[in-house]
Protein backbone atom coordinates (compact mmCIF):
# COMPACT_ATOMS: atom_id res chain seq x y z
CA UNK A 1 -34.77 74.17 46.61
CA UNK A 2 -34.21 74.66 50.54
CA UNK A 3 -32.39 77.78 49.52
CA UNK A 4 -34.49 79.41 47.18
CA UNK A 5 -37.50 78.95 49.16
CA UNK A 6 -35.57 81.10 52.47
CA UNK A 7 -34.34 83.72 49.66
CA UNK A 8 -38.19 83.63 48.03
CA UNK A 9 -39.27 84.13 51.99
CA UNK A 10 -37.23 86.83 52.46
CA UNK A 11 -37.89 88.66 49.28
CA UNK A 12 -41.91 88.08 50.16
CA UNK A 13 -40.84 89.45 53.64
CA UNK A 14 -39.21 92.76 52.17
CA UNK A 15 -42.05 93.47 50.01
CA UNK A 16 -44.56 93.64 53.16
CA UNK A 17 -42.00 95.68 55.04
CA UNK A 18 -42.83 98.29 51.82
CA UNK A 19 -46.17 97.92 52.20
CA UNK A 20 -46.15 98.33 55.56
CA UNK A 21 -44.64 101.69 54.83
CA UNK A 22 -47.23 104.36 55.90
CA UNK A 23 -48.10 106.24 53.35
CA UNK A 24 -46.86 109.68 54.71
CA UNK A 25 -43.67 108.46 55.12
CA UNK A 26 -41.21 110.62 53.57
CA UNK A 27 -38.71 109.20 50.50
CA UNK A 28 -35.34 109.27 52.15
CA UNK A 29 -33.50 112.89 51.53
CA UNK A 30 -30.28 110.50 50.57
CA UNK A 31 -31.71 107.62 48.68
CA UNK A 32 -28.73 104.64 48.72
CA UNK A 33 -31.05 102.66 45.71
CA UNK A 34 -33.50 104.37 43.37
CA UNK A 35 -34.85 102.49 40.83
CA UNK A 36 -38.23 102.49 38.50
CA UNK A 37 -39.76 101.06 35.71
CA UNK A 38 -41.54 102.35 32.89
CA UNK A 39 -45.35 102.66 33.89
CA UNK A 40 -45.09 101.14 37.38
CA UNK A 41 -43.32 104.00 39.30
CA UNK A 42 -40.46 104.82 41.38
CA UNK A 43 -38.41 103.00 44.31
CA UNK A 44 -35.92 104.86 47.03
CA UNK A 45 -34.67 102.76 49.69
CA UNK A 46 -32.43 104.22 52.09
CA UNK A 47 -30.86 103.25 55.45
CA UNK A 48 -32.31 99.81 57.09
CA UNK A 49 -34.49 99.23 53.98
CA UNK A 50 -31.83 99.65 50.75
CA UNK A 51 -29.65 97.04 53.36
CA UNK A 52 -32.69 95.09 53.65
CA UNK A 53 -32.94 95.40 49.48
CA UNK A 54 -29.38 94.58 48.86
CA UNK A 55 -29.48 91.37 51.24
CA UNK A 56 -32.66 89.84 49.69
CA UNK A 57 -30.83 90.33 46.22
CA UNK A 58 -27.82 88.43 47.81
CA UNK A 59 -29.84 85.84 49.17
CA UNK A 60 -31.95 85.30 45.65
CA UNK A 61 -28.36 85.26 44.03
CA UNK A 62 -26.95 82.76 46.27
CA UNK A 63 -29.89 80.68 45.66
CA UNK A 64 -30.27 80.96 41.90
CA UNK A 65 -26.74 80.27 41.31
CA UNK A 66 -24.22 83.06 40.78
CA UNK A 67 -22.72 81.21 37.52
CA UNK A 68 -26.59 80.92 35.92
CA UNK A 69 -27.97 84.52 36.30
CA UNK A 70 -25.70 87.92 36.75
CA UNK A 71 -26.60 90.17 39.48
CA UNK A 72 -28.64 92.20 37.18
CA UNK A 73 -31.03 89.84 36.15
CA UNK A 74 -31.67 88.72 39.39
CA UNK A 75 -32.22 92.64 40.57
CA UNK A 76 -34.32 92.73 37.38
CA UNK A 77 -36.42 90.04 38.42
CA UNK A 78 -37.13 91.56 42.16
CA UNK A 79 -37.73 94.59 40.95
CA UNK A 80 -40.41 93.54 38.72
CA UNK A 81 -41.98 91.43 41.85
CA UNK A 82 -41.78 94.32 43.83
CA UNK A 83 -43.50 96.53 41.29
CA UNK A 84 -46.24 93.97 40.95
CA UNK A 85 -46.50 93.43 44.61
CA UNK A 86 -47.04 97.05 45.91
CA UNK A 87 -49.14 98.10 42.44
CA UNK A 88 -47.76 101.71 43.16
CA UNK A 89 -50.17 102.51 40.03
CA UNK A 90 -53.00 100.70 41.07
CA UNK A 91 -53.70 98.73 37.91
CA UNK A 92 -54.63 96.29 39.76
CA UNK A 93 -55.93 97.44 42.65
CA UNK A 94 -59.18 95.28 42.71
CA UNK A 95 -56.77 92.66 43.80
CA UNK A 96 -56.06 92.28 47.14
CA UNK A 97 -52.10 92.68 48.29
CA UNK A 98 -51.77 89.25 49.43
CA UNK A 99 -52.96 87.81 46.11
CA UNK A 100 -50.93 90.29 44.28
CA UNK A 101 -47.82 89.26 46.43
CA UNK A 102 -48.30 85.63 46.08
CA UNK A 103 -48.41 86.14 42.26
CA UNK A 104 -44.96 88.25 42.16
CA UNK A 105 -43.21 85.93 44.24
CA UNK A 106 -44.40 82.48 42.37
CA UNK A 107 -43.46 84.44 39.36
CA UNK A 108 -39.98 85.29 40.13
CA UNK A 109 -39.79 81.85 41.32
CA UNK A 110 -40.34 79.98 38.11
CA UNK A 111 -38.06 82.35 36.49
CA UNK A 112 -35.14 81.36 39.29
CA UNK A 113 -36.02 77.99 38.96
CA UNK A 114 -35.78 77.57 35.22
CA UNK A 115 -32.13 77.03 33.66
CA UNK A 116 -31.31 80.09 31.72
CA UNK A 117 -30.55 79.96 28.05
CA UNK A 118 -27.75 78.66 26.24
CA UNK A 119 -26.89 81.19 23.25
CA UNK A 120 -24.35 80.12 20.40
CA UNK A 121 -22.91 83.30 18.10
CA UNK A 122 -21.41 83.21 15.41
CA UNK A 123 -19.70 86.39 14.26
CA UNK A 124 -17.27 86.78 11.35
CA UNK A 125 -13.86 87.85 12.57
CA UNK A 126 -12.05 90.16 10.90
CA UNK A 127 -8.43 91.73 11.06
CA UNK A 128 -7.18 88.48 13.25
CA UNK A 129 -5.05 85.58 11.24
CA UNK A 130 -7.32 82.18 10.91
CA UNK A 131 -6.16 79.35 13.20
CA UNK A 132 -5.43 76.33 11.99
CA UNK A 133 -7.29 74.76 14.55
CA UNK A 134 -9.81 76.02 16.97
CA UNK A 135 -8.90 78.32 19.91
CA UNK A 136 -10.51 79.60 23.15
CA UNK A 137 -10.64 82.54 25.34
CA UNK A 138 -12.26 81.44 28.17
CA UNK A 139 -15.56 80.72 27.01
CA UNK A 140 -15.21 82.24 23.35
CA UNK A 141 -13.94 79.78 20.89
CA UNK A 142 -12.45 80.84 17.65
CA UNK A 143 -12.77 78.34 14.62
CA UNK A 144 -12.39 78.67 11.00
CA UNK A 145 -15.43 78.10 8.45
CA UNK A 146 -14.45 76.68 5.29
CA UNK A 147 -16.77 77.98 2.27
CA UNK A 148 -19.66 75.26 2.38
CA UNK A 149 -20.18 76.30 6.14
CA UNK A 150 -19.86 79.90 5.70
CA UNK A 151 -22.46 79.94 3.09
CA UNK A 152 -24.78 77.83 5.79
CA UNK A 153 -24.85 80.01 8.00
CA UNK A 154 -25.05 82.97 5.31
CA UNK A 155 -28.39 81.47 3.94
CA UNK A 156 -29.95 80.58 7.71
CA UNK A 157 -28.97 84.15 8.59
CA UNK A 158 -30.88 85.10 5.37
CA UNK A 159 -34.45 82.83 6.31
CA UNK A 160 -34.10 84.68 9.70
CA UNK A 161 -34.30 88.11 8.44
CA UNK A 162 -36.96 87.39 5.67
CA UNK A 163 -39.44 85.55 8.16
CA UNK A 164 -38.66 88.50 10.55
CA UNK A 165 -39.88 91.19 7.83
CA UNK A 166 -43.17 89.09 7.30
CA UNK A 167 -43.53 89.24 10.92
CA UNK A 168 -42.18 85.90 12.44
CA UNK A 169 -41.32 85.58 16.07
CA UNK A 170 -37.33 84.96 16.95
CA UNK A 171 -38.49 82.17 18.08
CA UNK A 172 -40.34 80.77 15.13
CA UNK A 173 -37.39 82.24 13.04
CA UNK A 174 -34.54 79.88 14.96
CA UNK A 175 -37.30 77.12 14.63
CA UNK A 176 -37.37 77.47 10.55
CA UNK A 177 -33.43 77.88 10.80
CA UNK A 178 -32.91 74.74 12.67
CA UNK A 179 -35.09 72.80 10.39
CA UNK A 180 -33.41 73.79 7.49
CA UNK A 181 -30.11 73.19 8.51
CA UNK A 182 -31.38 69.68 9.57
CA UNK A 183 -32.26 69.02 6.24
């Protein structure tokens, strides 16, 4: 956790260095990073700060674990802390900076801190001779389904898209699918 609280630290320090901006400070002519998001506004760093930017996203990286998020997610994730730190459309603005600071970055620590997901696919092949037994591309593995377990995964597949029209969750939908194949 040593190095997630020194990448947190230095992401909370580049978000005051924005807000320390004053406000007629000029965008830079040459922006090196733009970014936005829907509703919150727009970002240009240039010079000292987009180094500053791509640093702090090296540093959150390093700490997260390169193998457990990609490089956009963690950009993702600081961009929504900065957006929610600087309130560039002052939703918020009854709340004070600091408070709205301290939120972001506890925020985007949980998400750093929690293991990500672990997804399993399963998508009909087609065009590509069955194996006889299993094979894997690096982290793709290629099996073949008899009938019985084709027709599983044909009627889970099924229960997923019918509780999704009546206006189930993904969530409660791969909860009903697990139970069901449980027995």
């Amino acid at each position: 956790m040593g190095k997630l609280n020194q990448a947190l630290s230095k992401a909370r320090d580049f978000i005051q260095r924005l807000e320390d901006l004053p406000e007629d400070d000029e965008s830079p002519v040459h922006p090196e990073i733009m970014f936005s998001i829907q509703g919150e506004g727009t970002v240009l760093l240039g010079g000292e700060l987009a180094q500053g930017y791509r640093e702090t996203v090296a540093k959150l990286r390093e700490a997260a674990g390169k193998k457990l998020f990609s490089r956009h997610f963690i950009e993702s994730e600081f961009r929504k802390a900065i957006f929610s730190g600087l309130d560039l459309q002052e939703k918020n603005k009854d709340v004070s900076f600091e408070v709205r600071l301290k939120t972001a970055i506890g925020e985007l620590r949980e998400t750093l801190s929690k293991l990500p997901k672990t997804w399993e696919v399963y998508c009909q092949v087609s065009g590509v001779a069955s194996p006889d037994e299993p094979i894997s591309f690096g982290v793709v593995h290629f099996v073949r389904f008899d009938e019985a377990e084709r027709s599983i995964l044909s009627i889970i597949a099924g229960l997923s898209r019918r509780a999704e029209r009546r206006g189930a969750s993904a969530r409660q939908c791969a909860r009903q699918a697990r139970a069901w194949s449980r027995g």
